[in-house]
N, C-alpha and C. Protein backbone atom coordinates (compact mmCIF):
# COMPACT_ATOMS: atom_id res chain seq x y z
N UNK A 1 9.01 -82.95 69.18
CA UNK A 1 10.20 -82.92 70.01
C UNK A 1 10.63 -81.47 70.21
N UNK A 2 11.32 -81.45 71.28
CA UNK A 2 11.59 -80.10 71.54
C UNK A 2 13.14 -79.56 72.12
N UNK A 3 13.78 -79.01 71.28
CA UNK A 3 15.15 -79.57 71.82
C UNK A 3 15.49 -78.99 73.26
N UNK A 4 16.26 -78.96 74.07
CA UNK A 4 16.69 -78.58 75.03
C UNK A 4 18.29 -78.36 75.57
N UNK A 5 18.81 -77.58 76.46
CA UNK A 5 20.17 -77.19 76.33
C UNK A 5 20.43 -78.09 77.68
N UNK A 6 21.96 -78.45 78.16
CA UNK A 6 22.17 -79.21 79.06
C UNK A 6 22.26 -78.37 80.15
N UNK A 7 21.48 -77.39 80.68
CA UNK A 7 20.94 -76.49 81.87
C UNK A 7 20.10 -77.14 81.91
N UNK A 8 18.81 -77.63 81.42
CA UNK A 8 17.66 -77.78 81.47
C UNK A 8 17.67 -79.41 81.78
N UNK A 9 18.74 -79.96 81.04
CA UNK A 9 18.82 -81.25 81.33
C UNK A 9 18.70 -81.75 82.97
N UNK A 10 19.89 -80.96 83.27
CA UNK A 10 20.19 -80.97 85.14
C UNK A 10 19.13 -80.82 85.31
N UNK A 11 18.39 -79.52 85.00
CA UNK A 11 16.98 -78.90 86.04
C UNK A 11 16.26 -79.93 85.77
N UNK A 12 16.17 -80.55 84.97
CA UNK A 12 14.96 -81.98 84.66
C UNK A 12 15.30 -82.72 86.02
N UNK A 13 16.79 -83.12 85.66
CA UNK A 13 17.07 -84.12 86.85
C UNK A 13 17.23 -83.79 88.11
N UNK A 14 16.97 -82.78 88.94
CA UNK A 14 17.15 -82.25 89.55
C UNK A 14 15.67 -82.25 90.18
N UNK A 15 14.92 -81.97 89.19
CA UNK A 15 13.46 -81.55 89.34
C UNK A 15 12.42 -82.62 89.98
N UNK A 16 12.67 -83.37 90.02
CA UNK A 16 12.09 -85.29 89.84
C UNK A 16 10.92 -84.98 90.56
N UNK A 17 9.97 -85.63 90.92
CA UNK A 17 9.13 -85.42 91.85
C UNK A 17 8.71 -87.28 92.59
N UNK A 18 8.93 -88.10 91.19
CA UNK A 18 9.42 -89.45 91.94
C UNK A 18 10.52 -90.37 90.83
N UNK A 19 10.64 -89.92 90.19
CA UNK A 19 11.54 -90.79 89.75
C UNK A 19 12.30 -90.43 88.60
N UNK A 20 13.41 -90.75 88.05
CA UNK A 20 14.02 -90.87 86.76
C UNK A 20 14.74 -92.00 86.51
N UNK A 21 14.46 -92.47 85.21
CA UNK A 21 15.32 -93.59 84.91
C UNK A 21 15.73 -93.11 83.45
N UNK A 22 16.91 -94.02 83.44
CA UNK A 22 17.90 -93.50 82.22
C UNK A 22 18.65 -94.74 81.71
N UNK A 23 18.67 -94.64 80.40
CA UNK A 23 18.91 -95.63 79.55
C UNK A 23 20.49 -95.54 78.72
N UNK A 24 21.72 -95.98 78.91
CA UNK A 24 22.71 -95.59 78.51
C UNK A 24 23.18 -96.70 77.67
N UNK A 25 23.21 -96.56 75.87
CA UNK A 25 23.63 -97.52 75.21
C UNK A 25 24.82 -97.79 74.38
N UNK A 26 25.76 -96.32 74.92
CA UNK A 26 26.95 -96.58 73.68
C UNK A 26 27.95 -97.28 74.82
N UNK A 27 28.83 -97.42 73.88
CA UNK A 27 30.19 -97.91 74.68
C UNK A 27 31.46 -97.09 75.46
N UNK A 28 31.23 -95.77 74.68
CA UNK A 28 31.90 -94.89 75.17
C UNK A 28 31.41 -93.50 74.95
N UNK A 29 31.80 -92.67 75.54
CA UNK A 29 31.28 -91.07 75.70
C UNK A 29 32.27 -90.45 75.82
N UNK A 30 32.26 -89.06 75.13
CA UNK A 30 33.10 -87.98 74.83
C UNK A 30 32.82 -86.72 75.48
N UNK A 31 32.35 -86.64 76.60
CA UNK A 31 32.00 -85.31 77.00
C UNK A 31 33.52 -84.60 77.76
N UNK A 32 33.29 -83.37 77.28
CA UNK A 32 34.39 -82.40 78.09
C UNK A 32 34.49 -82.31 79.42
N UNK A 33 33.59 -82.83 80.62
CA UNK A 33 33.81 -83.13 81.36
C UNK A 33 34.81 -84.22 81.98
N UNK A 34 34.03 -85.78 81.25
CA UNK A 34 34.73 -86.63 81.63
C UNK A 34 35.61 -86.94 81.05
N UNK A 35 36.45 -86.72 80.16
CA UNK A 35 37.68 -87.27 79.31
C UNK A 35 39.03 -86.58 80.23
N UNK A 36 38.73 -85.66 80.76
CA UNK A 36 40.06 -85.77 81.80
C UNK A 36 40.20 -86.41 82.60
N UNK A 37 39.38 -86.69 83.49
CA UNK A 37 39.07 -88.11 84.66
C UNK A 37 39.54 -88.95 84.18
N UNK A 38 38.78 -89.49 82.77
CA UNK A 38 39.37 -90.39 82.48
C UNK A 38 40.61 -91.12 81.47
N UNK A 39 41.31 -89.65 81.09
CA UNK A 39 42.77 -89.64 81.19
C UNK A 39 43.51 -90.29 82.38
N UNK A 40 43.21 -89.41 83.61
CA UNK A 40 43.93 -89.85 84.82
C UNK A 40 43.99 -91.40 85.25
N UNK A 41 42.42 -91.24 85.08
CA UNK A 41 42.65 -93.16 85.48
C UNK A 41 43.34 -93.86 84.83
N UNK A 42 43.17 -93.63 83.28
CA UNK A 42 44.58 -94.49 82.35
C UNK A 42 45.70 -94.11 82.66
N UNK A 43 46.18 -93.10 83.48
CA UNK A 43 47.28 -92.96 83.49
C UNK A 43 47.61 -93.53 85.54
N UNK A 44 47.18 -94.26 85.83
CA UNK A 44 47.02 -94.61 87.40
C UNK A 44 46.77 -93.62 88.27
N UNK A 45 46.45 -92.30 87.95
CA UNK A 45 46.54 -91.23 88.79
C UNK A 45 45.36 -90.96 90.14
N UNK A 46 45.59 -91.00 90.78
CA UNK A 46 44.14 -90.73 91.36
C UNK A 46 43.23 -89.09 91.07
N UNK A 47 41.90 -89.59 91.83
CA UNK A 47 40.76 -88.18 91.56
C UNK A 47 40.01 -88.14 92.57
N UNK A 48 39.76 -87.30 92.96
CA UNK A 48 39.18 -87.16 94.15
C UNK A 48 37.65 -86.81 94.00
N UNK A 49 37.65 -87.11 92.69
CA UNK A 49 36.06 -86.83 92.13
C UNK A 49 34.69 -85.52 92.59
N UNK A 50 35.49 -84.52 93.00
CA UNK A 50 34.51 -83.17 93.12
C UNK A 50 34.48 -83.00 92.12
N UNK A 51 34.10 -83.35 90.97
CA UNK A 51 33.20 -82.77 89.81
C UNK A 51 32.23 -83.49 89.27
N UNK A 52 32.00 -84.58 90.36
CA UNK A 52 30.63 -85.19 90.66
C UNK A 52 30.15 -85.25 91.60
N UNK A 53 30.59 -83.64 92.26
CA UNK A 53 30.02 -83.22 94.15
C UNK A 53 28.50 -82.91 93.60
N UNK A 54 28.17 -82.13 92.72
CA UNK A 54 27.11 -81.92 92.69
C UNK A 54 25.72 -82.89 92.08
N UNK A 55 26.33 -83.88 91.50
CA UNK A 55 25.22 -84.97 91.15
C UNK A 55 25.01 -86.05 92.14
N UNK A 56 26.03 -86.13 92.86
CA UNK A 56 26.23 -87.12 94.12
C UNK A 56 25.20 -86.68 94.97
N UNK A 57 25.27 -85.39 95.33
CA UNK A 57 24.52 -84.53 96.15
C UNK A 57 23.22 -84.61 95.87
N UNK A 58 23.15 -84.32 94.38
CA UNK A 58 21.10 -84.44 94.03
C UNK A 58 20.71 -85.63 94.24
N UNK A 59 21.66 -87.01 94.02
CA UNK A 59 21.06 -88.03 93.94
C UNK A 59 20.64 -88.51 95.57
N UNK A 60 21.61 -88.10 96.70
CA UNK A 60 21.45 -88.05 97.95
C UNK A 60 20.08 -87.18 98.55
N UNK A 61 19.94 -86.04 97.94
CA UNK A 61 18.80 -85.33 98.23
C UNK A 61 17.54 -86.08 97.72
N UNK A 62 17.53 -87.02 96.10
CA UNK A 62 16.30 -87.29 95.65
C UNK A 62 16.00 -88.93 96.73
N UNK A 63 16.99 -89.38 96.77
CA UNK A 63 16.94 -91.18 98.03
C UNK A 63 16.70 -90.54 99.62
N UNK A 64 17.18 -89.44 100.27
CA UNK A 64 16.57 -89.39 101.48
C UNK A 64 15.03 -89.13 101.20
N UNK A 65 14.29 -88.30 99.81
CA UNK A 65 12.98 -87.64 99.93
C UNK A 65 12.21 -88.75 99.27
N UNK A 66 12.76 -90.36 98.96
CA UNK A 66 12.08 -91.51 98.77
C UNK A 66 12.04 -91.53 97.36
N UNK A 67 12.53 -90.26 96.39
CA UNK A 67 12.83 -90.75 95.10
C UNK A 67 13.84 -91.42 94.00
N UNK A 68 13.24 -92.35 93.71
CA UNK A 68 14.36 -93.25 92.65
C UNK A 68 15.37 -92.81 91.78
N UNK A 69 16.49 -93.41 91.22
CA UNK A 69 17.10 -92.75 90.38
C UNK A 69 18.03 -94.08 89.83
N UNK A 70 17.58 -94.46 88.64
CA UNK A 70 17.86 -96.19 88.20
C UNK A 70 18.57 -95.75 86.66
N UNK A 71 19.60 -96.41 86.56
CA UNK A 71 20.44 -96.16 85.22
C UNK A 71 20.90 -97.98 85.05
N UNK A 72 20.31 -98.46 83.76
CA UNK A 72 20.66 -99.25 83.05
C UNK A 72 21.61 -99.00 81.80
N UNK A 73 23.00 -99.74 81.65
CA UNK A 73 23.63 -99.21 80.68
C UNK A 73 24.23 -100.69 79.72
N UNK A 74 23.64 -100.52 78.61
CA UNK A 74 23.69 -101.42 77.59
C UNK A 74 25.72 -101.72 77.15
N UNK A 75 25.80 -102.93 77.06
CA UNK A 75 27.86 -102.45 76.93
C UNK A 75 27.82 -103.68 76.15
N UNK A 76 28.78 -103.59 74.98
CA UNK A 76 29.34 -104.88 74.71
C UNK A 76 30.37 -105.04 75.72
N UNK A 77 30.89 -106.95 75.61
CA UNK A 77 31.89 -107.51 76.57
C UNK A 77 33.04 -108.19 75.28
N UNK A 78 33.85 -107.98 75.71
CA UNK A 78 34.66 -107.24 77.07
C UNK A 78 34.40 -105.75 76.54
N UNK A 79 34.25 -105.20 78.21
CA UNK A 79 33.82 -103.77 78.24
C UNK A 79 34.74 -102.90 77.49
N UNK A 80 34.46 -102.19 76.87
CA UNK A 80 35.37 -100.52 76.76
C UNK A 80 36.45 -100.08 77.91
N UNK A 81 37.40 -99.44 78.16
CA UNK A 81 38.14 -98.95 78.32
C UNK A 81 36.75 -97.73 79.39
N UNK A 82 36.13 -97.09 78.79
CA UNK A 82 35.15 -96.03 78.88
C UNK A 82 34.34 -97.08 80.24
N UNK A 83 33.80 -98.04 79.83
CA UNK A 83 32.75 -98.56 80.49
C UNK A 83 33.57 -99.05 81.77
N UNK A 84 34.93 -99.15 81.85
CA UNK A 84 36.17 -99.76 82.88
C UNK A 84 36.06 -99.23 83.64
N UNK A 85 36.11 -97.66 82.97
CA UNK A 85 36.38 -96.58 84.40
C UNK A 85 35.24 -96.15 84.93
N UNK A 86 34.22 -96.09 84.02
CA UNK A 86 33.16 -95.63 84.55
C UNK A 86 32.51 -96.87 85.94
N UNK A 87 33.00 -97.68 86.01
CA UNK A 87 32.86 -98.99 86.86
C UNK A 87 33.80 -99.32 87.89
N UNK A 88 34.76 -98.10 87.67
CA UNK A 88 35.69 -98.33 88.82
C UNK A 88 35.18 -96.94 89.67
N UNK A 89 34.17 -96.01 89.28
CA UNK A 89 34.13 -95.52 90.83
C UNK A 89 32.38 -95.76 90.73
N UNK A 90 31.73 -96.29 90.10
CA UNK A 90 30.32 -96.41 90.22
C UNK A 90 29.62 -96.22 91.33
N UNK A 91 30.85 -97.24 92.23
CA UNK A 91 29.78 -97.09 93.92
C UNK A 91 29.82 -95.99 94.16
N UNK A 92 30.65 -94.97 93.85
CA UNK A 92 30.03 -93.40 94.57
C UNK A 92 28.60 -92.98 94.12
N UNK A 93 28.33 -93.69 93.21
CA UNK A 93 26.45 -93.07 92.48
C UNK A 93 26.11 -94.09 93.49
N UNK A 94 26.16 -95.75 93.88
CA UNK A 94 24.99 -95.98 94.10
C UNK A 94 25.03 -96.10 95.61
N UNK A 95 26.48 -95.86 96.11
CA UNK A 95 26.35 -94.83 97.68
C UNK A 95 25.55 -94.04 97.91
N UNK A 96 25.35 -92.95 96.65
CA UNK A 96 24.58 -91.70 96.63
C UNK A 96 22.70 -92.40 96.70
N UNK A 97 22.96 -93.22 96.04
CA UNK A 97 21.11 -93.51 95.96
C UNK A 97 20.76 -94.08 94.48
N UNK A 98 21.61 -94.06 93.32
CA UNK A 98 21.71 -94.39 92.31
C UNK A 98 21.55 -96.07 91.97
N UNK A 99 20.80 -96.43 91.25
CA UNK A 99 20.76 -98.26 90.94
C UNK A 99 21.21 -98.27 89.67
N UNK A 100 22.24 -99.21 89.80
CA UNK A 100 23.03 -99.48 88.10
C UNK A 100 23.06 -100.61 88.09
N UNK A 101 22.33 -100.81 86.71
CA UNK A 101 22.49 -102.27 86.49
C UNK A 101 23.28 -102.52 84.97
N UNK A 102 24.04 -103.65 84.65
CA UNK A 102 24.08 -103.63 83.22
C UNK A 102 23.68 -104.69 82.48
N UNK A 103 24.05 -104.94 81.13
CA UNK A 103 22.95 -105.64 80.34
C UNK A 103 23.84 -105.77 79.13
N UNK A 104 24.34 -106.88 78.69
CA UNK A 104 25.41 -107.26 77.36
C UNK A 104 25.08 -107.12 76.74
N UNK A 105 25.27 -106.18 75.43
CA UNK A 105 24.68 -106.18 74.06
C UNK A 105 24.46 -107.32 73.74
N UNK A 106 25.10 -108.47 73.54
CA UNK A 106 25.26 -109.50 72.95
C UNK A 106 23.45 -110.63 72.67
N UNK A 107 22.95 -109.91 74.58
CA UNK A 107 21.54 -110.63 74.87
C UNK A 107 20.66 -109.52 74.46
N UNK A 108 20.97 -108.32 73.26
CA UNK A 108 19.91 -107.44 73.11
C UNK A 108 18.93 -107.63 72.31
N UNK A 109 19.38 -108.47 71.38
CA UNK A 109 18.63 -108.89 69.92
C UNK A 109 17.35 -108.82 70.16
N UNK A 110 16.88 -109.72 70.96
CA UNK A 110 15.22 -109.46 71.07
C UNK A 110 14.58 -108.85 71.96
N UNK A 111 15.56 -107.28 73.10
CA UNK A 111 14.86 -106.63 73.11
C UNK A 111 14.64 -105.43 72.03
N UNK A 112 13.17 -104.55 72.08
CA UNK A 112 12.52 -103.68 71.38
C UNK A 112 13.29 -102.47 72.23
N UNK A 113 14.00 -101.82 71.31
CA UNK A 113 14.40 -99.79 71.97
C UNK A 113 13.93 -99.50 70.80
N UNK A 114 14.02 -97.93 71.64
CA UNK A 114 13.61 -96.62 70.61
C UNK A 114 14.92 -96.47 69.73
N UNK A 115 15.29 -96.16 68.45
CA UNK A 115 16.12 -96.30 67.71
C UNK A 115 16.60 -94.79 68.39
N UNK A 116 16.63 -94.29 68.78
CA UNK A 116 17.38 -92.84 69.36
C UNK A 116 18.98 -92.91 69.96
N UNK A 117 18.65 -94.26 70.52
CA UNK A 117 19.86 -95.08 71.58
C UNK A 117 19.38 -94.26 72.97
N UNK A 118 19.84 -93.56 73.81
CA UNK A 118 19.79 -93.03 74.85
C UNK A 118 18.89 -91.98 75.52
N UNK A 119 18.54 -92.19 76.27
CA UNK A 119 17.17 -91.70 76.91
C UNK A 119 17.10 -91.53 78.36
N UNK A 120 16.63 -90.04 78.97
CA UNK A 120 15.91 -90.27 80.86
C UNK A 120 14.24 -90.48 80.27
N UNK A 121 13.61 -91.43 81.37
CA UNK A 121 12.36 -91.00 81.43
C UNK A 121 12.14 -90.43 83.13
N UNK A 122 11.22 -89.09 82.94
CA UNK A 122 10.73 -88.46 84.03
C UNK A 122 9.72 -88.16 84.71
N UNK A 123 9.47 -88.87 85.89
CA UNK A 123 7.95 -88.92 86.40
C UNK A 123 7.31 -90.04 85.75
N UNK A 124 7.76 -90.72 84.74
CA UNK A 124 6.66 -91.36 83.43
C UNK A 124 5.77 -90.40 83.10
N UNK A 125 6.46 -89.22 82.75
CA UNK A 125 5.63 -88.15 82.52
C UNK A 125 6.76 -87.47 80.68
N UNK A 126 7.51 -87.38 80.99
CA UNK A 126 8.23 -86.50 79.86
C UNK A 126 9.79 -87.68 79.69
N UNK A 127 10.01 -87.65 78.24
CA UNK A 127 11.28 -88.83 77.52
C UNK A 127 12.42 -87.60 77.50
N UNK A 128 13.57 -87.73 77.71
CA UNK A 128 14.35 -86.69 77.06
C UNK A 128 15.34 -87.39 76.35
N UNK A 129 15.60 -87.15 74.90
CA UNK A 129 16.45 -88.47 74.59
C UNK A 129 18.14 -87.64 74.05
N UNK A 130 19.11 -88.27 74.32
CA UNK A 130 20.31 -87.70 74.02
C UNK A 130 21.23 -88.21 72.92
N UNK A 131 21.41 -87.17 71.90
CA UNK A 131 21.49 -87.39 70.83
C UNK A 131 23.32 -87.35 70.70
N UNK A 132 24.26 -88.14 70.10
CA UNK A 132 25.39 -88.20 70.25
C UNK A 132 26.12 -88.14 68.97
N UNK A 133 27.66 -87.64 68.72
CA UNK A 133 28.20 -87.80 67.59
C UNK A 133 28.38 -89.02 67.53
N UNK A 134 29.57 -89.67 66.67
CA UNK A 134 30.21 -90.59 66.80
C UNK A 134 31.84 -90.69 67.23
N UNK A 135 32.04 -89.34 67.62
CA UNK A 135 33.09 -89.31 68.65
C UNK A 135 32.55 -89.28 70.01
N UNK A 136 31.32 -89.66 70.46
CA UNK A 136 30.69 -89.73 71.39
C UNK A 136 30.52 -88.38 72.07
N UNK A 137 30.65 -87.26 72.16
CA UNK A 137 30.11 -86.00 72.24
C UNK A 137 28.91 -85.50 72.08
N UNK A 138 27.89 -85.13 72.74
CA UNK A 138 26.53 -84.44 72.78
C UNK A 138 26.16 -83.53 71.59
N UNK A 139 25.35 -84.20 70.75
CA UNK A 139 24.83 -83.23 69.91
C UNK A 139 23.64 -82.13 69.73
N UNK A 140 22.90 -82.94 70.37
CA UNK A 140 21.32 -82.48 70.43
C UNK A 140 20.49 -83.25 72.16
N UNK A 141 20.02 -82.25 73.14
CA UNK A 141 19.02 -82.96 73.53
C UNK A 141 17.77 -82.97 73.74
N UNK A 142 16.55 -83.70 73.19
CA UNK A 142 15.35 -83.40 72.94
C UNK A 142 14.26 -83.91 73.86
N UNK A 143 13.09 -83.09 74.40
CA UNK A 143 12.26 -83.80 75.02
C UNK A 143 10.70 -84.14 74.55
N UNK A 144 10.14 -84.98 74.97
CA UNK A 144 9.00 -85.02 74.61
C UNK A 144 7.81 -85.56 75.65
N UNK A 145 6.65 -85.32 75.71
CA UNK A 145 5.73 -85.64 76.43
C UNK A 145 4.82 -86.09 75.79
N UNK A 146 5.28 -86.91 74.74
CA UNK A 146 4.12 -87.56 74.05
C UNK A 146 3.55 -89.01 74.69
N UNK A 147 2.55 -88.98 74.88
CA UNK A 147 2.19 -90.67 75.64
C UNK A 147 2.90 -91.97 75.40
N UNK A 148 2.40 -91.81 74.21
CA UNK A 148 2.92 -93.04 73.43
C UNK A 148 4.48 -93.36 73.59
N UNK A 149 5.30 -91.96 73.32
CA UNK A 149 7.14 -92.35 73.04
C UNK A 149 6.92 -92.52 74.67
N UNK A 150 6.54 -91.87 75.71
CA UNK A 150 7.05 -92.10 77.58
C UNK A 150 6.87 -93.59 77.19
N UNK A 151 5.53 -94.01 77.27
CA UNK A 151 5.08 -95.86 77.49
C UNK A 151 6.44 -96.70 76.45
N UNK A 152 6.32 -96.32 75.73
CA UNK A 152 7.78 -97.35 74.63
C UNK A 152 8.69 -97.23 75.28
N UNK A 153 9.23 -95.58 75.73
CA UNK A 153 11.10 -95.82 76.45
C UNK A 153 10.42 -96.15 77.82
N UNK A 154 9.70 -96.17 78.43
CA UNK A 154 9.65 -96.68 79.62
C UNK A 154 9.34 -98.36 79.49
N UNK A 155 8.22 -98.69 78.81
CA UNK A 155 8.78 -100.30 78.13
C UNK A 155 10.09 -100.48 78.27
N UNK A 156 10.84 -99.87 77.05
CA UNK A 156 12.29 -100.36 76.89
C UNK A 156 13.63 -100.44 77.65
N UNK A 157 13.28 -99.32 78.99
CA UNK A 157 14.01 -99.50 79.96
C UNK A 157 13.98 -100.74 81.08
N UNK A 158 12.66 -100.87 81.50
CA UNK A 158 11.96 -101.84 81.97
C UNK A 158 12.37 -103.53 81.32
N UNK A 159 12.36 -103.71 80.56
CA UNK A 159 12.86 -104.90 79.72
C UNK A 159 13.88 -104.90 80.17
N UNK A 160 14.86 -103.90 80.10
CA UNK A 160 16.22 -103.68 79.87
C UNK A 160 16.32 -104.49 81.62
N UNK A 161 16.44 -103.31 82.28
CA UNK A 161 15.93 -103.17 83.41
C UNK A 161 15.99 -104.90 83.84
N UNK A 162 14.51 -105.58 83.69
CA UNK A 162 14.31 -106.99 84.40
C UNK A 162 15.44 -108.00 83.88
N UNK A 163 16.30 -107.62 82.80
CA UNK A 163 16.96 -108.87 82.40
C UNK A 163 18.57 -108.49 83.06
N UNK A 164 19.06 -107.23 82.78
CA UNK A 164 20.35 -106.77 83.40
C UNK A 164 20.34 -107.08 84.84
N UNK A 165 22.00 -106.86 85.59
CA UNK A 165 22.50 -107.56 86.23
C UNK A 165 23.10 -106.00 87.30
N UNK A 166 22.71 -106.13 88.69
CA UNK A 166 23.18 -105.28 89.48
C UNK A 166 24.54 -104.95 89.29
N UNK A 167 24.95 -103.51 89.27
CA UNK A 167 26.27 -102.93 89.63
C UNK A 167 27.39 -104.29 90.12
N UNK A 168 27.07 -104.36 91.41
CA UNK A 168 27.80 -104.72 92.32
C UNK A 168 28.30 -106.71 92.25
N UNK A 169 27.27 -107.11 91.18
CA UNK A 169 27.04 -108.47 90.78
C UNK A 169 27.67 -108.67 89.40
N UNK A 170 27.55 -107.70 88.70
CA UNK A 170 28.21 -108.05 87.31
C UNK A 170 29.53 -108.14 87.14
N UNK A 171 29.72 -108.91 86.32
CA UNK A 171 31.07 -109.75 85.96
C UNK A 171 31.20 -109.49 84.09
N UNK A 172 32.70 -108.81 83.68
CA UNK A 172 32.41 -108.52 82.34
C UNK A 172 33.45 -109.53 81.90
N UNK A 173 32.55 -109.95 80.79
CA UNK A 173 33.16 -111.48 80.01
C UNK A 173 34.87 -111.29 79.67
């Protein structure tokens, strides 16, 4: 494994040549980005969301040039607070070109993941997996191009993937 800084992360995603898919399994996330956003929304405020001008944008650039960009995100029900908001502006990703599907912990039991929790795979070429506190904050992120770990998280997304339920279709218990 090889760790990597979240510059490199973007340039990964950024980089695609056909695809990335990404595997999202906690319930909530702590990044310094989004915890003000999603202050506001608890507090009814609106956002006009330019500080997802620039991922909106890559994901628009990678769907006009015919490449994919698929995020399955694992949630217990009833959702998080975290998983609420992140679902109240979703359609701007899959406006952009983005496919979200989700998937109830509850039906995970017998699928197989990588014990890491969270993961992009790229090209089916390189895993990058994202390592989290438990205040949900970024600790470590690592990549690898080992055969074997791509085929497992790409397995495990895929599973994930055929059993979860479109963005736009899901209903949280």
């Amino acid at each position: 494994m090889r760790p990597v800084g979240y510059d490199e992360l973007n340039q990964l995603c950024k980089g695609i040549r056909k695809s990335f898919v990404h595997l999202e399994t906690r319930d909530a996330y702590g990044t310094g980005v989004e915890l003000p956003h999603m202050a506001k929304w608890r507090r009814g405020e609106p956002d006009d969301f330019a500080w997802l001008g620039w991922w909106l944008e890559m994901l628009r650039g990678h769907c006009a040039a015919g490449r994919t960009c698929r995020r399955a995100r694992i949630v217990s029900e009833p959702v998080s607070d975290y998983q609420r908001w992140t679902m109240s502006h979703a359609d701007k990703f899959i406006d952009a070109g983005e496919d979200i599907r989700y998937f109830p912990r509850s039906r995970l039991a017998a699928v197989p993941l990588p014990g890491s929790g969270d993961f992009y795979v790229f090209d089916d070429e390189l895993v990058l997996f994202l390592h989290y506190a438990g205040n949900g904050t970024n600790t470590l992120f690592e990549t690898t191009e080992d055969t074997q770990t791509v085929r497992t998280c790409r397995h495990a997304f895929e599973t994930v993937w055929d059993l979860a339920t479109p963005f736009r279709e899901y209903r949280s218990e």
